[in-house]
C-alpha atoms as a PDB file:
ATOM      1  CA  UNK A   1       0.000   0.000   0.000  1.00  0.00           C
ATOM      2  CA  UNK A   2       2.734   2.343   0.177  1.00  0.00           C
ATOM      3  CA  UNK A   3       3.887   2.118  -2.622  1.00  0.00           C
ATOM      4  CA  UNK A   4       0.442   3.181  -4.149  1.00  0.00           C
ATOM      5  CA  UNK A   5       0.906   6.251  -1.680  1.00  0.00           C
ATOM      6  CA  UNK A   6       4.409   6.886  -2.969  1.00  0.00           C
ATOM      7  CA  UNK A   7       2.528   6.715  -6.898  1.00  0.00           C
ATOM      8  CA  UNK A   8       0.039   8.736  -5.669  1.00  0.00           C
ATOM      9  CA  UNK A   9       1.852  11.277  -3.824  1.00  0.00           C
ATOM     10  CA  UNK A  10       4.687  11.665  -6.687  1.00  0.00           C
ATOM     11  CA  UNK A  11       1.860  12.107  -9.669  1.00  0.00           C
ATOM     12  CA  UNK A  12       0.545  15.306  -7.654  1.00  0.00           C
ATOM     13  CA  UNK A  13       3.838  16.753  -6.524  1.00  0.00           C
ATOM     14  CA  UNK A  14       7.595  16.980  -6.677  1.00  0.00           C
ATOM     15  CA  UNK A  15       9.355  15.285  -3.546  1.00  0.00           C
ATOM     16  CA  UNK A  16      12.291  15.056  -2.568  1.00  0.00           C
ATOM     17  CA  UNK A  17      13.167  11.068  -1.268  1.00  0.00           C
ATOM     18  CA  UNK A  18      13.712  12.579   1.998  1.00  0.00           C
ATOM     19  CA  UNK A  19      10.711  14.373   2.718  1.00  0.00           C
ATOM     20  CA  UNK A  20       8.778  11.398   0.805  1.00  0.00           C
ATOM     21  CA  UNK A  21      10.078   9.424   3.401  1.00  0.00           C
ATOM     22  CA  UNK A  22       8.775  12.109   6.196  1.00  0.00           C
ATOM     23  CA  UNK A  23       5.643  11.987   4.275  1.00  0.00           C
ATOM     24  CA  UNK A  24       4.928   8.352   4.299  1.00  0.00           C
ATOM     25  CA  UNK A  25       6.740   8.182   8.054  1.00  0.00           C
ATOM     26  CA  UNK A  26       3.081  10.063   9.343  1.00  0.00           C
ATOM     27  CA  UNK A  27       0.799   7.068   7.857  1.00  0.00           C
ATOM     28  CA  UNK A  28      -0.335   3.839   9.917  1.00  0.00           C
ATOM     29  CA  UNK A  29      -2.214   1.050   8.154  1.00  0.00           C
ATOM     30  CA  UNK A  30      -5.572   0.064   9.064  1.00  0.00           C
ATOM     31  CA  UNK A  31      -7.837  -3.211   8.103  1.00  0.00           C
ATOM     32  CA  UNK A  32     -11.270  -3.297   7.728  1.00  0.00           C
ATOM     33  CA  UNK A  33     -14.401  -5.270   7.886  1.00  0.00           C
ATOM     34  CA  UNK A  34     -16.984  -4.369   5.148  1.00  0.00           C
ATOM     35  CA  UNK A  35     -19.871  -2.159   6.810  1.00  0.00           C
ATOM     36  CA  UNK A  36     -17.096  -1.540   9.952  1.00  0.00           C
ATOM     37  CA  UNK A  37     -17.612   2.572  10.719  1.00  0.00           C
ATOM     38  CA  UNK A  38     -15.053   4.588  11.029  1.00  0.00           C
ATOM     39  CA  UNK A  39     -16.633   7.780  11.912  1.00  0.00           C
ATOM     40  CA  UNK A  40     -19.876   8.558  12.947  1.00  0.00           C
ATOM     41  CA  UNK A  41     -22.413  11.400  13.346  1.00  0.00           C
ATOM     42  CA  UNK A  42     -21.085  13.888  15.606  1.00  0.00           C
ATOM     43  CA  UNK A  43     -17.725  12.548  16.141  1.00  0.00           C
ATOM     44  CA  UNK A  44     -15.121  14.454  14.991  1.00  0.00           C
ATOM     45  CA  UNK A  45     -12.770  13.847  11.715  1.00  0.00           C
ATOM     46  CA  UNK A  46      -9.363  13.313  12.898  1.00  0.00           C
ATOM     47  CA  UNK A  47      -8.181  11.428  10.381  1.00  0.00           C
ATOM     48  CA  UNK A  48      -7.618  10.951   6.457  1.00  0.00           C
ATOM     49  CA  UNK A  49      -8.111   7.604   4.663  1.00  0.00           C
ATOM     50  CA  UNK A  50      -6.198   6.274   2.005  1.00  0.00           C
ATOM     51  CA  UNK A  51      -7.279   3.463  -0.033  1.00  0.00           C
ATOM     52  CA  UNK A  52      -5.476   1.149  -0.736  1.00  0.00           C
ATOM     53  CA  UNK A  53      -8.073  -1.718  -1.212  1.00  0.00           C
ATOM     54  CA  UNK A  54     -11.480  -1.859  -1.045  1.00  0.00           C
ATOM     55  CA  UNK A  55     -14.451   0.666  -0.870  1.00  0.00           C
ATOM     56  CA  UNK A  56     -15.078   3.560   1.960  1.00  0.00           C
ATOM     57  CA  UNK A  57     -18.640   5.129   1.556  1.00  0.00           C
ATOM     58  CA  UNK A  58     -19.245   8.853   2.713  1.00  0.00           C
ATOM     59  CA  UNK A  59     -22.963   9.384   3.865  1.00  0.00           C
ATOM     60  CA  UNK A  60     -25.268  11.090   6.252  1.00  0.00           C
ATOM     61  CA  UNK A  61     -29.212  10.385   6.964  1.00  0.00           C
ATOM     62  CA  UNK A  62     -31.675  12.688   5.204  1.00  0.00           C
ATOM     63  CA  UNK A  63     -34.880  14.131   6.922  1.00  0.00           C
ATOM     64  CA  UNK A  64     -36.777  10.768   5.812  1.00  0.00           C
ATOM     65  CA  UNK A  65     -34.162   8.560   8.020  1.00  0.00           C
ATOM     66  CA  UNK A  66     -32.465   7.275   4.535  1.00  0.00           C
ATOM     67  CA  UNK A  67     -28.598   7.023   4.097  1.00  0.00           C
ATOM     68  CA  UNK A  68     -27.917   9.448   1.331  1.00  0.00           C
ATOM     69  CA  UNK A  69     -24.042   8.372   0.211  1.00  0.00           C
ATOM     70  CA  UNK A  70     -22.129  11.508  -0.867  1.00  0.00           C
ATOM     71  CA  UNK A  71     -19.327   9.656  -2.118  1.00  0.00           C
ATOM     72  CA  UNK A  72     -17.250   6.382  -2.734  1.00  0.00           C
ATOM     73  CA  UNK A  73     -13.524   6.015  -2.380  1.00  0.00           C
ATOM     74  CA  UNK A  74     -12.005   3.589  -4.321  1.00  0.00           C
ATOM     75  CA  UNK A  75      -8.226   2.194  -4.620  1.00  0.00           C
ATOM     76  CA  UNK A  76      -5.958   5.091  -4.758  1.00  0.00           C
ATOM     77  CA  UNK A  77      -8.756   7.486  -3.539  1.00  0.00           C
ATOM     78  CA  UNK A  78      -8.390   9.740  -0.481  1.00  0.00           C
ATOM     79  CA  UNK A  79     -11.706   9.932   1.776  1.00  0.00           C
ATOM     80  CA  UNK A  80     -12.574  12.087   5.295  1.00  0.00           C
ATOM     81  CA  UNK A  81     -15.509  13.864   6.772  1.00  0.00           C
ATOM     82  CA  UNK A  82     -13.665  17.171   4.762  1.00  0.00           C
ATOM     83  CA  UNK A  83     -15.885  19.876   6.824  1.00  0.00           C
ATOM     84  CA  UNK A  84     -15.249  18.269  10.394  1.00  0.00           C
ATOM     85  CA  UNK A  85     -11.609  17.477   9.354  1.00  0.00           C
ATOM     86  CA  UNK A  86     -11.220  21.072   8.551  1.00  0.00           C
ATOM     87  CA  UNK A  87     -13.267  22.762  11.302  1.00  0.00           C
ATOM     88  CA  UNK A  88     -12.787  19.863  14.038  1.00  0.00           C
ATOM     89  CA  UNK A  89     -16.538  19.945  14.433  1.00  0.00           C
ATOM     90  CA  UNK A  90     -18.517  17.465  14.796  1.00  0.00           C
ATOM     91  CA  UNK A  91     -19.473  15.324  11.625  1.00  0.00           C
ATOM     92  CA  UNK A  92     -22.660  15.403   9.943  1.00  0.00           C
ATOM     93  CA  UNK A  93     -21.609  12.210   8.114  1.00  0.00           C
ATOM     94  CA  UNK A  94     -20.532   8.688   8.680  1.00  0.00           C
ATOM     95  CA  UNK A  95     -17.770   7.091   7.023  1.00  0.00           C
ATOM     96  CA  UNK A  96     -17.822   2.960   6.486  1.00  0.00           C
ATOM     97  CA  UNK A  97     -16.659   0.491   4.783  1.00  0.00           C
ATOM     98  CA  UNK A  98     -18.223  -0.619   1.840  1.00  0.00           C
ATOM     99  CA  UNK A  99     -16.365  -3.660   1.312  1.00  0.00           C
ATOM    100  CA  UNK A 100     -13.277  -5.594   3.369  1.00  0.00           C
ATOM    101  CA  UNK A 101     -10.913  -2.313   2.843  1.00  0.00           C
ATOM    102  CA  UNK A 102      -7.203  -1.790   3.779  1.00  0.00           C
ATOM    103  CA  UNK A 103      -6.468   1.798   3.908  1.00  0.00           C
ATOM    104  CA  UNK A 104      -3.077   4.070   5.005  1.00  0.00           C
ATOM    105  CA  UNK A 105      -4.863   7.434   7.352  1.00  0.00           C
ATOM    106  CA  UNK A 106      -2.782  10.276   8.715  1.00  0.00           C
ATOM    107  CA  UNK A 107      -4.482  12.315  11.518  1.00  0.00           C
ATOM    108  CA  UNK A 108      -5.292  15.635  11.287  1.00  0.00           C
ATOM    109  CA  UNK A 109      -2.692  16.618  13.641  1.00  0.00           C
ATOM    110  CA  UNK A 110       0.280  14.803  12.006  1.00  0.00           C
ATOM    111  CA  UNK A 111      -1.656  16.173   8.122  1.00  0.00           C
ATOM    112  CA  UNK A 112      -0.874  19.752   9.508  1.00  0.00           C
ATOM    113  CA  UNK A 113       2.144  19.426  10.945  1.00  0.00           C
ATOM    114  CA  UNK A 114       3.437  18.037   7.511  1.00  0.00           C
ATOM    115  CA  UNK A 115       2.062  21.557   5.683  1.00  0.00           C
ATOM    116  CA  UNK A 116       4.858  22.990   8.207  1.00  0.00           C
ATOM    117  CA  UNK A 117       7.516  21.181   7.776  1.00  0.00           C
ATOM    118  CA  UNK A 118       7.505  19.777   3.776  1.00  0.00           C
ATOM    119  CA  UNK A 119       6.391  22.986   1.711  1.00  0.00           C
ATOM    120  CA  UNK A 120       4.766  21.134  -1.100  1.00  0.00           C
ATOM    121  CA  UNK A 121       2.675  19.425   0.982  1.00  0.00           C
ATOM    122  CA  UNK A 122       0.792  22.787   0.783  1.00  0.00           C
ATOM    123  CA  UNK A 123       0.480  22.099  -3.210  1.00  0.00           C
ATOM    124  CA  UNK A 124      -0.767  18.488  -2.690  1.00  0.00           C
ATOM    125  CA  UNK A 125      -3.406  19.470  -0.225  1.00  0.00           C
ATOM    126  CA  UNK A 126      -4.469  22.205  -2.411  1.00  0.00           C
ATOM    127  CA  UNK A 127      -5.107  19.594  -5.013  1.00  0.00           C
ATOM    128  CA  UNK A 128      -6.879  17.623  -2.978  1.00  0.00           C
ATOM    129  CA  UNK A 129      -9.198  20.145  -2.026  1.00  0.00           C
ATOM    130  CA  UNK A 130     -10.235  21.366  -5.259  1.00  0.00           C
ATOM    131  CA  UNK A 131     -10.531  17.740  -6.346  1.00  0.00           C
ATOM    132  CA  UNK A 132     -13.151  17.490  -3.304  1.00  0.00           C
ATOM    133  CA  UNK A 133     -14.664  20.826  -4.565  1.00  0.00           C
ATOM    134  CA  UNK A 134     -15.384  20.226  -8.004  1.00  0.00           C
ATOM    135  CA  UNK A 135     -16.564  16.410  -7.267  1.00  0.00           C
ATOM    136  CA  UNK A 136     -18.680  18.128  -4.698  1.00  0.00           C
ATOM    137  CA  UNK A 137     -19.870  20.704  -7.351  1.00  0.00           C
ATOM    138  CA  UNK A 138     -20.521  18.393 -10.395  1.00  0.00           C
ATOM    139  CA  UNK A 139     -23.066  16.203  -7.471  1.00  0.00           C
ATOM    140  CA  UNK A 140     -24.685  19.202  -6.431  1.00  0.00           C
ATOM    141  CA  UNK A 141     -25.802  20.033 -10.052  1.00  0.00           C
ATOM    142  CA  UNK A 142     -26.633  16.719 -11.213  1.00  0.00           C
ATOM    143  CA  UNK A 143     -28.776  16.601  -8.211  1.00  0.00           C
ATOM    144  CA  UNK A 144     -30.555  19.785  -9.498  1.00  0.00           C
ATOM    145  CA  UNK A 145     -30.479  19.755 -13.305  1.00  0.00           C
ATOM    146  CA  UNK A 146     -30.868  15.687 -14.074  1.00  0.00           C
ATOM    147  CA  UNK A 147     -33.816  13.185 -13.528  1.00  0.00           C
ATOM    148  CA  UNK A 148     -33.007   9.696 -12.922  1.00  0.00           C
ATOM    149  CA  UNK A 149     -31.848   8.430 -16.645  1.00  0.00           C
ATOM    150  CA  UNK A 150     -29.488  11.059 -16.441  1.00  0.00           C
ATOM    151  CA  UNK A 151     -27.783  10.534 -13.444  1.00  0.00           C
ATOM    152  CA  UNK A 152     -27.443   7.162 -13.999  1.00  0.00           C
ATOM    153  CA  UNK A 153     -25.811   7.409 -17.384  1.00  0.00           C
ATOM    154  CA  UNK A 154     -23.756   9.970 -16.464  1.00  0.00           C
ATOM    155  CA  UNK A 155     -22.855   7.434 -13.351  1.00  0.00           C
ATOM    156  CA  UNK A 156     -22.129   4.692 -16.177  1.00  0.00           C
ATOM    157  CA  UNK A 157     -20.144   7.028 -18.177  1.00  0.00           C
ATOM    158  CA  UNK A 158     -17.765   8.445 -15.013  1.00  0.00           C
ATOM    159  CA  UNK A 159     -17.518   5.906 -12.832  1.00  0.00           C
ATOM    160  CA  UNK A 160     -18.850   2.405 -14.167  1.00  0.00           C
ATOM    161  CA  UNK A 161     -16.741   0.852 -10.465  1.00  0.00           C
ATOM    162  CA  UNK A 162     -19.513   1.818  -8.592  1.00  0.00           C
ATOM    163  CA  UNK A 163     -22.264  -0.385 -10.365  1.00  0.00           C
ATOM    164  CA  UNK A 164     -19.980  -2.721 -10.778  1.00  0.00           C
ATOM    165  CA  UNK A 165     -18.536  -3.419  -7.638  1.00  0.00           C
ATOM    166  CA  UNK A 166     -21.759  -1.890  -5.160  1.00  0.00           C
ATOM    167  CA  UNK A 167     -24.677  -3.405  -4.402  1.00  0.00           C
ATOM    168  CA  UNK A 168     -27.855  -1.801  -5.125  1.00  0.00           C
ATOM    169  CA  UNK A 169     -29.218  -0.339  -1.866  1.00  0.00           C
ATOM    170  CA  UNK A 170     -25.459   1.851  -2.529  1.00  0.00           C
ATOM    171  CA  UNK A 171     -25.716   2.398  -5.866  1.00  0.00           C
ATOM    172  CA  UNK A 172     -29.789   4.115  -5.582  1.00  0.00           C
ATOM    173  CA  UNK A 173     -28.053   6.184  -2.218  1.00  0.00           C
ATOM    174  CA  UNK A 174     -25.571   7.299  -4.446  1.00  0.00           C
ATOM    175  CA  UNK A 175     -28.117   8.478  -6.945  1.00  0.00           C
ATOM    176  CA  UNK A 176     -30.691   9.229  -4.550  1.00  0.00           C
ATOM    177  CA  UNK A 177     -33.056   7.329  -5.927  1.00  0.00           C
ATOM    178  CA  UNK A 178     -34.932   4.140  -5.129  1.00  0.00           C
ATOM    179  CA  UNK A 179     -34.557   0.855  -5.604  1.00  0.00           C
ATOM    180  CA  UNK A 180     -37.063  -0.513  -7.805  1.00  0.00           C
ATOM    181  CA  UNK A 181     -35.862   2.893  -9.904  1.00  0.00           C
ATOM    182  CA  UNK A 182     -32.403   1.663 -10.476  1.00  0.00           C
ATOM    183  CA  UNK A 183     -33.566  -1.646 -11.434  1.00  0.00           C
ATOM    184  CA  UNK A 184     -35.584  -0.100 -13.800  1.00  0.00           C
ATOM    185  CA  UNK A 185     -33.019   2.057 -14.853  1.00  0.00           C
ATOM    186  CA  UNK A 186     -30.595  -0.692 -14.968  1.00  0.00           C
ATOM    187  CA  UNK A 187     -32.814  -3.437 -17.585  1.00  0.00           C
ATOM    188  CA  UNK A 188     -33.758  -0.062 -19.770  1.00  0.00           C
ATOM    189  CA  UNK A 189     -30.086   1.401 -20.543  1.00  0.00           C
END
């Protein structure tokens, strides 16, 4: 897994081996079970997930009680609860497992103190969070400009892994839509 770090790191910025080393010195591995939690409604974000196997899911629970999943991290995907892990709030969403994952995190403390001490660590986390922005953005539209069809083929067009790999239930949360809709959707296109 750390060598998909190292790939991952050196594709978004220029590192010296030293402060690579620094770098990948701050991140622990972690197993997990599929559906296992790692953050939950009002806990606080202290720490960011990289994948490097499996699924994490990013949701919260709508007015209606339903999981509404804002996103999927894949392999080679970063995931957190971004506004607690920037405010140190408490969350508003959960972070789990989607399937058996193994991921590298840093916590937020050890994330920071690398922005002090490796200057293009600043660049790298400025890529990451207008990655997280315009992910965010491109939702937030499709949520308000497409009906179902649309979503879903634009979902199929994107980012096939998720139908592929996600059950159902997942898939619809993603899409927020139902069930029986995807299905639907799924035998028509």
């Amino acid at each position: 897994m750390y060598e998909q770090l190292t790939d991952y790191i050196n594709d978004k910025i220029k590192v010296s081996e030293d402060e690579l080393k620094t770098i990948l010195s701050f991140f622990k591995p972690l197993k997990l079970r599929k559906n296992e939690l790692l953050v939950t409604y009002g806990q606080t974000s202290e720490r960011t997930f990289f994948v490097g196997k499996g699924c994490l899911r990013i949701f919260f629970i709508n007015e209606d009680g339903q999981d509404a999943t804002r996103y999927f991290a894949f392999e080679n995907q970063f995931a957190t609860a971004l506004v607690s892990f920037i405010t140190g709030g408490p969350s508003d969403e959960f972070i789990q497992a989607a399937e058996h994952s193994e991921l590298l995190y840093i916590t937020h403390r050890d994330f920071y103190h690398l922005l002090e001490i490796v200057p293009q660590w600043e660049s790298f986390y400025r890529h990451y969070l207008e990655k997280a922005y315009v992910n965010n953005t491109k939702r937030l539209m499709s949520f308000l400009t497409q009906d179902a069809t649309e979503k879903y083929r634009q979902l199929l067009d994107e980012n096939p892994v998720i139908i592929r790999r996600l059950p159902n239930k997942l898939v619809a949360s993603y899409l927020n839509i139902s069930q029986e809709t995807l299905s639907r959707l799924k035998s028509k296109v």
